[in-house]
Protein backbone atom coordinates (compact mmCIF):
# COMPACT_ATOMS: atom_id res chain seq x y z
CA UNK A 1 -60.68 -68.36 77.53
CA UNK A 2 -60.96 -70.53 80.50
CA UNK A 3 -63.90 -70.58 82.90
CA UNK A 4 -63.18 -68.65 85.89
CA UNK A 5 -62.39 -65.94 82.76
CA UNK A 6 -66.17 -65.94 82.17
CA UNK A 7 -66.93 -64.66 85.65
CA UNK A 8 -64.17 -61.64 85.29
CA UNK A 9 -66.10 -60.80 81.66
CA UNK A 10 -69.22 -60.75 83.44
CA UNK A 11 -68.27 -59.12 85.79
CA UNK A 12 -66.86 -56.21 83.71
CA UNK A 13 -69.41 -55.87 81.62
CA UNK A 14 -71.94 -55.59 84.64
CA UNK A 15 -69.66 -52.71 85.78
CA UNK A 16 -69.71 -51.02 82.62
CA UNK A 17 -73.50 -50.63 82.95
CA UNK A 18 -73.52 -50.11 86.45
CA UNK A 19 -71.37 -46.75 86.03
CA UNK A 20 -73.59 -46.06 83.07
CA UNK A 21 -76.52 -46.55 84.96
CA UNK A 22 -74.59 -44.39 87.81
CA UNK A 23 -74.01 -41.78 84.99
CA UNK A 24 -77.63 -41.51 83.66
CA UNK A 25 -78.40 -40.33 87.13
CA UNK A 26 -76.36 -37.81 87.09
CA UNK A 27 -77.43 -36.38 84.07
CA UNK A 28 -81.16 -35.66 84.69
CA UNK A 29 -82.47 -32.53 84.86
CA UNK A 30 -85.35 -30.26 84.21
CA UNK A 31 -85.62 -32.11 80.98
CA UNK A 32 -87.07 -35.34 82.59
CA UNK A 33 -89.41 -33.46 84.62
CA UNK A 34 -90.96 -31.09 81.24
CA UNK A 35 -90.81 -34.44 79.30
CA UNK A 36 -93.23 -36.30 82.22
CA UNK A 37 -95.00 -33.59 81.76
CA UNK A 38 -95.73 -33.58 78.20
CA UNK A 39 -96.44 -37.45 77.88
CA UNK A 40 -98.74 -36.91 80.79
CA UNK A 41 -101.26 -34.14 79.09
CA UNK A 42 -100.38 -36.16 75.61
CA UNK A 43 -104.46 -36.42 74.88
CA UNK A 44 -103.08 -38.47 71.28
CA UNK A 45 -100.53 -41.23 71.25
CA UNK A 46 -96.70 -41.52 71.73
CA UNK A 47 -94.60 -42.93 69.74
CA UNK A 48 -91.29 -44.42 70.08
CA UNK A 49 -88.08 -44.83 67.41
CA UNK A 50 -84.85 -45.86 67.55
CA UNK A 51 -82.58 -48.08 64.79
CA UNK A 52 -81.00 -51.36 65.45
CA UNK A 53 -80.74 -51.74 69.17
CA UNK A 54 -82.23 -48.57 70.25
CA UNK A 55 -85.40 -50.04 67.89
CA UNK A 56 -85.67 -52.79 70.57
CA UNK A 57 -85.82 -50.52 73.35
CA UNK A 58 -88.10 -48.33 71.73
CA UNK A 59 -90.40 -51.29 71.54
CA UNK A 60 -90.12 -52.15 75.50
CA UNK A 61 -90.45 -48.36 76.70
CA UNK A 62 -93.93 -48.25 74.52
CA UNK A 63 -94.83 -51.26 75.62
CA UNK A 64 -94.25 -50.24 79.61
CA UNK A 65 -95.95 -46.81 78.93
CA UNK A 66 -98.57 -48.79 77.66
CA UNK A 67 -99.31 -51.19 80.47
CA UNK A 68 -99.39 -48.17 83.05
CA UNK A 69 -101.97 -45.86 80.70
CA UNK A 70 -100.01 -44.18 78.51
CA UNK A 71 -101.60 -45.50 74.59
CA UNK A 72 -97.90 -46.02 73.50
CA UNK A 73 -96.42 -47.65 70.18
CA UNK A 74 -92.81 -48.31 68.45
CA UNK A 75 -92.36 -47.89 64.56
CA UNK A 76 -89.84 -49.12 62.49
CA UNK A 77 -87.13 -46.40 61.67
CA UNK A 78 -86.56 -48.10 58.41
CA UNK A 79 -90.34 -48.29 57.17
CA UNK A 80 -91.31 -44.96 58.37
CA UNK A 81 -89.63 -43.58 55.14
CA UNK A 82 -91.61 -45.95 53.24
CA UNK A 83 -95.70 -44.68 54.83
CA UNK A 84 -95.43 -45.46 58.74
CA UNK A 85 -94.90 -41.49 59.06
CA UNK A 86 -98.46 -41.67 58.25
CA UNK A 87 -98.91 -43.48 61.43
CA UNK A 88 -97.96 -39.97 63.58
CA UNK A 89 -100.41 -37.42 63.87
CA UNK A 90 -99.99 -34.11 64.66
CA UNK A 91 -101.06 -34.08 68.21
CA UNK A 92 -98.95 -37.35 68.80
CA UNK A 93 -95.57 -36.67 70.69
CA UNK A 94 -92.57 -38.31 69.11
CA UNK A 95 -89.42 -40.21 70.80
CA UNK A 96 -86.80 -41.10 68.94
CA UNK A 97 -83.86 -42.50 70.79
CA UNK A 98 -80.26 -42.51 69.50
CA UNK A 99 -76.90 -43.50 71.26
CA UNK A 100 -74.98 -40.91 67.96
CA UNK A 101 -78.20 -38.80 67.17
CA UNK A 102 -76.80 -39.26 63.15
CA UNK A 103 -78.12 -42.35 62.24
CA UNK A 104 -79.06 -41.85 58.91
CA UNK A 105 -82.56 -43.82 58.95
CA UNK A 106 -83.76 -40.87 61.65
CA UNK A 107 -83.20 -38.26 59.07
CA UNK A 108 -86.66 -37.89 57.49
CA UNK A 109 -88.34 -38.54 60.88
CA UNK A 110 -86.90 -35.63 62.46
CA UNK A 111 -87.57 -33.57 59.49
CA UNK A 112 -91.33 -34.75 58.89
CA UNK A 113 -91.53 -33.90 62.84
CA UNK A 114 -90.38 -30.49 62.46
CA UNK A 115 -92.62 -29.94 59.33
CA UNK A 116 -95.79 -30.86 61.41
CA UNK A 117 -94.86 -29.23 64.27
CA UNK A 118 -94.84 -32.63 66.30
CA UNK A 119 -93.78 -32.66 69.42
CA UNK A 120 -89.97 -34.44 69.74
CA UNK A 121 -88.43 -35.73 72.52
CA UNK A 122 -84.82 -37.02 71.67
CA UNK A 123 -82.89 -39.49 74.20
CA UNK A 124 -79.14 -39.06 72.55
CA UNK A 125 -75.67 -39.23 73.56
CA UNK A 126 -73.93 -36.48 71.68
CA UNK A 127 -74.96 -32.70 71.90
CA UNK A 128 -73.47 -31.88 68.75
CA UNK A 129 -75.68 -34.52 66.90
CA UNK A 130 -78.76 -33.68 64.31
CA UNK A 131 -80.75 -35.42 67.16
CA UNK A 132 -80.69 -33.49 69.98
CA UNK A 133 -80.08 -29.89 68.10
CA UNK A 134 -83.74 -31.09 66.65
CA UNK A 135 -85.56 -32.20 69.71
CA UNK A 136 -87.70 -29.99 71.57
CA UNK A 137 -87.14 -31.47 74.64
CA UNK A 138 -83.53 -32.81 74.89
CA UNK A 139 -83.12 -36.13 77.32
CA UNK A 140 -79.18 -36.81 77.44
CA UNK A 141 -77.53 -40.39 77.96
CA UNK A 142 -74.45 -39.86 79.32
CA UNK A 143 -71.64 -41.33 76.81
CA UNK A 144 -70.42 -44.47 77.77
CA UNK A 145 -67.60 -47.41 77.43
CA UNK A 146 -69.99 -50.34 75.52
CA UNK A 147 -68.77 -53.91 76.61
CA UNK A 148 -66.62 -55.53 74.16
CA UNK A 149 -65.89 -51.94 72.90
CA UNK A 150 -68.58 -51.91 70.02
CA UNK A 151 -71.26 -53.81 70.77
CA UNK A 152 -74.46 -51.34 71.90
CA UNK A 153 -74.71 -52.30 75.85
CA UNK A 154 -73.88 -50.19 78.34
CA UNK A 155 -75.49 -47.30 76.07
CA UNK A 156 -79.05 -49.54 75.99
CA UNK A 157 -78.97 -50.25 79.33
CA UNK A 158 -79.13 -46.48 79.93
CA UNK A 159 -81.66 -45.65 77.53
CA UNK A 160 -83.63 -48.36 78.95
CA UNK A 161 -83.71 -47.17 82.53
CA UNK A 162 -84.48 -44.00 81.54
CA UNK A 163 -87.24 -45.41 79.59
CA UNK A 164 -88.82 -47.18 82.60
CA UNK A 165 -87.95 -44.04 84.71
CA UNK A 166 -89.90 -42.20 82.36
CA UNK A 167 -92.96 -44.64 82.11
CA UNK A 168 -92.77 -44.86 86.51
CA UNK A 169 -92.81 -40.84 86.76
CA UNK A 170 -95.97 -40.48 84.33
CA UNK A 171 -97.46 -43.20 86.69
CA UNK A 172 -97.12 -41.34 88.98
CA UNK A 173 -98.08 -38.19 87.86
CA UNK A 174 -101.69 -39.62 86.23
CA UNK A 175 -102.10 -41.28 89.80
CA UNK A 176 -102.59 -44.62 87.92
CA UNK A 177 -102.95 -47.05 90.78
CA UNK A 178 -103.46 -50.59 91.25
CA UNK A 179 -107.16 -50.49 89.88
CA UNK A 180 -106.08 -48.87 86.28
CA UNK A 181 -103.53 -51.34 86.02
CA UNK A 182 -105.86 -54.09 86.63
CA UNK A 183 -108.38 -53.01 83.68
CA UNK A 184 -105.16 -53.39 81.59
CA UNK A 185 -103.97 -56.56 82.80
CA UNK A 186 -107.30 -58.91 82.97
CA UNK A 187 -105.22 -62.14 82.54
CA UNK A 188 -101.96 -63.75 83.74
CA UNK A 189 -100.49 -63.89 87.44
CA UNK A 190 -100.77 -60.12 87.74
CA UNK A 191 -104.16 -59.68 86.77
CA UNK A 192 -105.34 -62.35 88.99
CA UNK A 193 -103.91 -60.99 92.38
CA UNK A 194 -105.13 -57.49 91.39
CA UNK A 195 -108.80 -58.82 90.89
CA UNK A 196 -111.24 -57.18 93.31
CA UNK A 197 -114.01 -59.06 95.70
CA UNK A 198 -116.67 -57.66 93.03
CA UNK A 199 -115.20 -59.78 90.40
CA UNK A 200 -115.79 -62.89 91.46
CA UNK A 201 -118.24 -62.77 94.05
CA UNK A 202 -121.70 -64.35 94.21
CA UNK A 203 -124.68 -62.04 93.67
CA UNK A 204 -128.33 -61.78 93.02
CA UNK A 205 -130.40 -65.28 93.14
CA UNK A 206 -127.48 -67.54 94.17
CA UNK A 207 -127.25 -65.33 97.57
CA UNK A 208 -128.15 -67.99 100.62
CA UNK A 209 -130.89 -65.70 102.31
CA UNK A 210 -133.25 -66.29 105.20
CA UNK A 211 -135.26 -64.71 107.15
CA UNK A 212 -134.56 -65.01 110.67
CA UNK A 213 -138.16 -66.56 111.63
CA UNK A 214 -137.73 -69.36 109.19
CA UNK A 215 -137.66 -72.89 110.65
CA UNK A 216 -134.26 -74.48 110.57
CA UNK A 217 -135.89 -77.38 108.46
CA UNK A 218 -136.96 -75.06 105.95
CA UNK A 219 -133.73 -73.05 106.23
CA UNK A 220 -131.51 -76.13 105.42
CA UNK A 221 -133.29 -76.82 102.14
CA UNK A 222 -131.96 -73.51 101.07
CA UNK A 223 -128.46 -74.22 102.55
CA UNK A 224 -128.64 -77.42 100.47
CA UNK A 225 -129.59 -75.48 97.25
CA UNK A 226 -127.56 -72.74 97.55
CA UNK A 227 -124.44 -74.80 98.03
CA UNK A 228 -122.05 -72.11 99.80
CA UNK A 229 -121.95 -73.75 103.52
CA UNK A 230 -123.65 -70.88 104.58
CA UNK A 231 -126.87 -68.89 105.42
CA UNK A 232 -127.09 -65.20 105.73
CA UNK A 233 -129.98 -63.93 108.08
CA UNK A 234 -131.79 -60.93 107.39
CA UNK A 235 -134.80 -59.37 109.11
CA UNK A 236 -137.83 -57.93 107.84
CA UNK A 237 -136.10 -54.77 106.75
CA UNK A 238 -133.79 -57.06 104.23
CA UNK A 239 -131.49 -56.13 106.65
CA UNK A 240 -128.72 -58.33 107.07
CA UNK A 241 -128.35 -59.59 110.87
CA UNK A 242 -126.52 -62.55 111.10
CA UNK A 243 -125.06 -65.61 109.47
CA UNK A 244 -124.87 -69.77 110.07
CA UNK A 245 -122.44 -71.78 109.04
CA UNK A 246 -122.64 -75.88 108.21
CA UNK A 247 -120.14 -75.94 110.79
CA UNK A 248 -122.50 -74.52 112.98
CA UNK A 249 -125.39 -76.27 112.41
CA UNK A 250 -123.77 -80.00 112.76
CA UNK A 251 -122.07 -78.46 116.23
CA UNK A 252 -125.55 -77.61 116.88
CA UNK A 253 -127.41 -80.14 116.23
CA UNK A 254 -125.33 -82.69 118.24
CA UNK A 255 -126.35 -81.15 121.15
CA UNK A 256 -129.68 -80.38 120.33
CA UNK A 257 -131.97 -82.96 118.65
CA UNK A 258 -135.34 -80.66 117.97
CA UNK A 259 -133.29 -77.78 116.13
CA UNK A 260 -135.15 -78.23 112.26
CA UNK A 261 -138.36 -76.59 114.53
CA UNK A 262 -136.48 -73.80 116.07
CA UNK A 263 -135.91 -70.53 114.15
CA UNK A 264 -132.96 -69.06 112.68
CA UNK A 265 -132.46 -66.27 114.76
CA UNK A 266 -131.61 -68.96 117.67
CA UNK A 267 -128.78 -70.39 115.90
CA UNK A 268 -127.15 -67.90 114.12
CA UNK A 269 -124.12 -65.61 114.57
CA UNK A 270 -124.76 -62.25 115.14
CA UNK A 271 -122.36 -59.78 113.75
CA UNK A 272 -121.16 -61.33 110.27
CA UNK A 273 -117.90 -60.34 109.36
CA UNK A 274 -118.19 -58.34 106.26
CA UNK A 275 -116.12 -57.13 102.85
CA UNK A 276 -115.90 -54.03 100.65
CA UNK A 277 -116.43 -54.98 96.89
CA UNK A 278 -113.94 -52.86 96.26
CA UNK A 279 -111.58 -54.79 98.48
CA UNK A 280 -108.69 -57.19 96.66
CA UNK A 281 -109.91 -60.44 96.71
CA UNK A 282 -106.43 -61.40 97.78
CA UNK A 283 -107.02 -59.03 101.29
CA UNK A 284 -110.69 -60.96 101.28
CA UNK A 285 -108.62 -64.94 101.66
CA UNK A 286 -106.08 -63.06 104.32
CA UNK A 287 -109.41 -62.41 106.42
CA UNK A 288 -110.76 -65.69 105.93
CA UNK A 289 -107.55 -67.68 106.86
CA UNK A 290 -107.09 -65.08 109.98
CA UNK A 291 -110.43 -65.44 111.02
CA UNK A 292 -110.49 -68.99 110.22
CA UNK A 293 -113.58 -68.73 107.89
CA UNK A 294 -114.69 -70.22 104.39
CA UNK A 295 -117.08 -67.11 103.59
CA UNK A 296 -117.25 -63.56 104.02
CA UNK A 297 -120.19 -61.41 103.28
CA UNK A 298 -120.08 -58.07 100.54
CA UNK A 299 -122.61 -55.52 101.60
CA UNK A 300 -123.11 -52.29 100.28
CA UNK A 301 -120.80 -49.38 101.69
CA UNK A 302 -123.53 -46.78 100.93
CA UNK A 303 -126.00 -49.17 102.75
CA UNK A 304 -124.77 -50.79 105.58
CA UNK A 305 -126.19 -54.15 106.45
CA UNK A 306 -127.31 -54.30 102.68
CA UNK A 307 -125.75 -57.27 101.72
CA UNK A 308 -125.05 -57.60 97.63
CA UNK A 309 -123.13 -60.18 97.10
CA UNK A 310 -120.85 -63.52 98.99
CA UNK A 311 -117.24 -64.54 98.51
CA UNK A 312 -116.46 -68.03 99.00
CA UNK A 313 -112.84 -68.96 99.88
CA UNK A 314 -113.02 -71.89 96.82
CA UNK A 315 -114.12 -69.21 94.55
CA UNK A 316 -110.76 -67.07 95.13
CA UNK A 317 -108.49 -70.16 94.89
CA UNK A 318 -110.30 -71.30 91.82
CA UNK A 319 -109.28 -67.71 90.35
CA UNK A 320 -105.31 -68.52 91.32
CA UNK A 321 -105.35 -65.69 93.86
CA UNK A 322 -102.62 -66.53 96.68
């Protein structure tokens, strides 16, 4: 085969999956809606099968339900007959996924199913199959040309959409949002942008506060200490009322040689810009670089002007949020 051949291969095998894909679509109905459903109100586990091929996409769609709140695992089609049935319980629901719906190794999993009375959700080709007569909720594939002729494609790439379409819908249907994904994705890329202004900002002791009758000499020990570049003014009331910058104080102080004896209140900025904790920390640096600031203030939503905690712009970058 010469090269430019490659690209025509390619090519047809993209179009093989494309109409599969295109065929899939087609094919759902109320089935897809009762299985959401079911996985959604699952208060146990699901549990994916499938042999050969179908194993391996078994393994990705419990690994996606997983990651969006759905406690999800595969098993091996082969070892269940040997004790993994004694991994599904009766209140589990069970997918096992099939291009034929015959393979042999499914056998005793559909039939241990039926015994308990365990839910089963078959994704399967062929009507006429052991498969989907057994399945109490039937999810058809559409059947399909594989590329090559034999080798399991087209019919994977089906099951696997469906699969993810499956995973997105019971998303969507829990109202799993950004925050629940974050508690299941602490690490990585993902985790990191999805991290809120409470995780990483700077609370109790290490907050930079002053009163706003303190002398500026006194006032820049504490900026010293503190270390953030800033000063957060608060009245009597713990009230939070203003803020000063480094920035502000070396513009300052170039113009006015006496400042240390002057009071805070004479130098600072009234009207802080302020944060939700709750906010991404990502939305937090977007502020900062709009606003042209190093620091933004956290104060308590219930309590306005209570301020609980500081986010620092070298603090987000440190945490890889972009």
């Amino acid at each position: 085969m010469v090269k430019k051949e490659f690209i025509t291969s390619a090519k047809n095998v993209i179009n093989l999956e494309i109409k599969a894909l295109q065929n899939l679509k087609k094919n759902l109905n109320n089935a897809f809606n009762q299985a959401v459903i079911q996985i959604s109100k699952c208060q146990s586990k699901v549990i994916l099968c499938g042999v050969g091929k179908s194993g391996l996409i078994a393994s990705k769609i419990a690994a996606t339900l997983a990651s969006v709140g759905t406690p999800s695992f595969s098993i091996s089609a082969s070892e269940a007959s040997h004790g993994d049935l004694g991994m599904i319980s009766k209140k589990d629901i069970l997918i096992l996924i099939s291009n034929s719906g015959e393979t042999n190794e499914l056998k005793n999993i559909i039939q241990y199913a039926k015994r308990n009375k365990i839910l089963l959700i078959g994704i399967v080709s062929r009507t006429e199959s052991i498969l989907y007569k057994a399945s109490d909720i039937k999810l058809k594939t559409p059947k399909v040309t594989e590329a090559g002729g034999i080798v399991p494609t087209s019919s994977t790439t089906a099951q696997l959409a469906l699969g993810d379409a499956i995973a997105i819908a019971t998303m969507n249907y829990k109202k799993f949002d950004k925050m629940d994904f974050k508690k299941l994705h602490p690490a990585g890329s993902l985790g990191a942008q999805l991290k809120t202004v409470e995780d990483i900002m700077v609370t109790g002791k290490k907050i930079p506060f002053v009163n706003e009758n303190l002398q500026m000499k006194k006032a820049l020990k504490i900026l010293s200490k503190k270390k953030l570049g800033i000063l957060i003014v608060q009245n009597l009331k713990k009230k939070t009322i203003g803020i000063i910058t480094d920035g502000q104080i070396r513009r300052f102080s170039e113009k006015n040689t006496n400042f240390q004896n002057l009071p805070v209140k004479k130098i600072m900025t009234k009207k802080p810009i302020f944060v939700d904790k709750n906010e991404l920390a990502a939305k937090a640096l977007s502020i900062m670089n709009s606003k042209k600031v190093t620091s933004l203030i956290v104060n308590n939503k219930q309590k306005p002007l209570t301020t609980i905690g500081v986010i620092h712009v070298h603090t987000i970058l440190q945490s890889n949020i972009s």
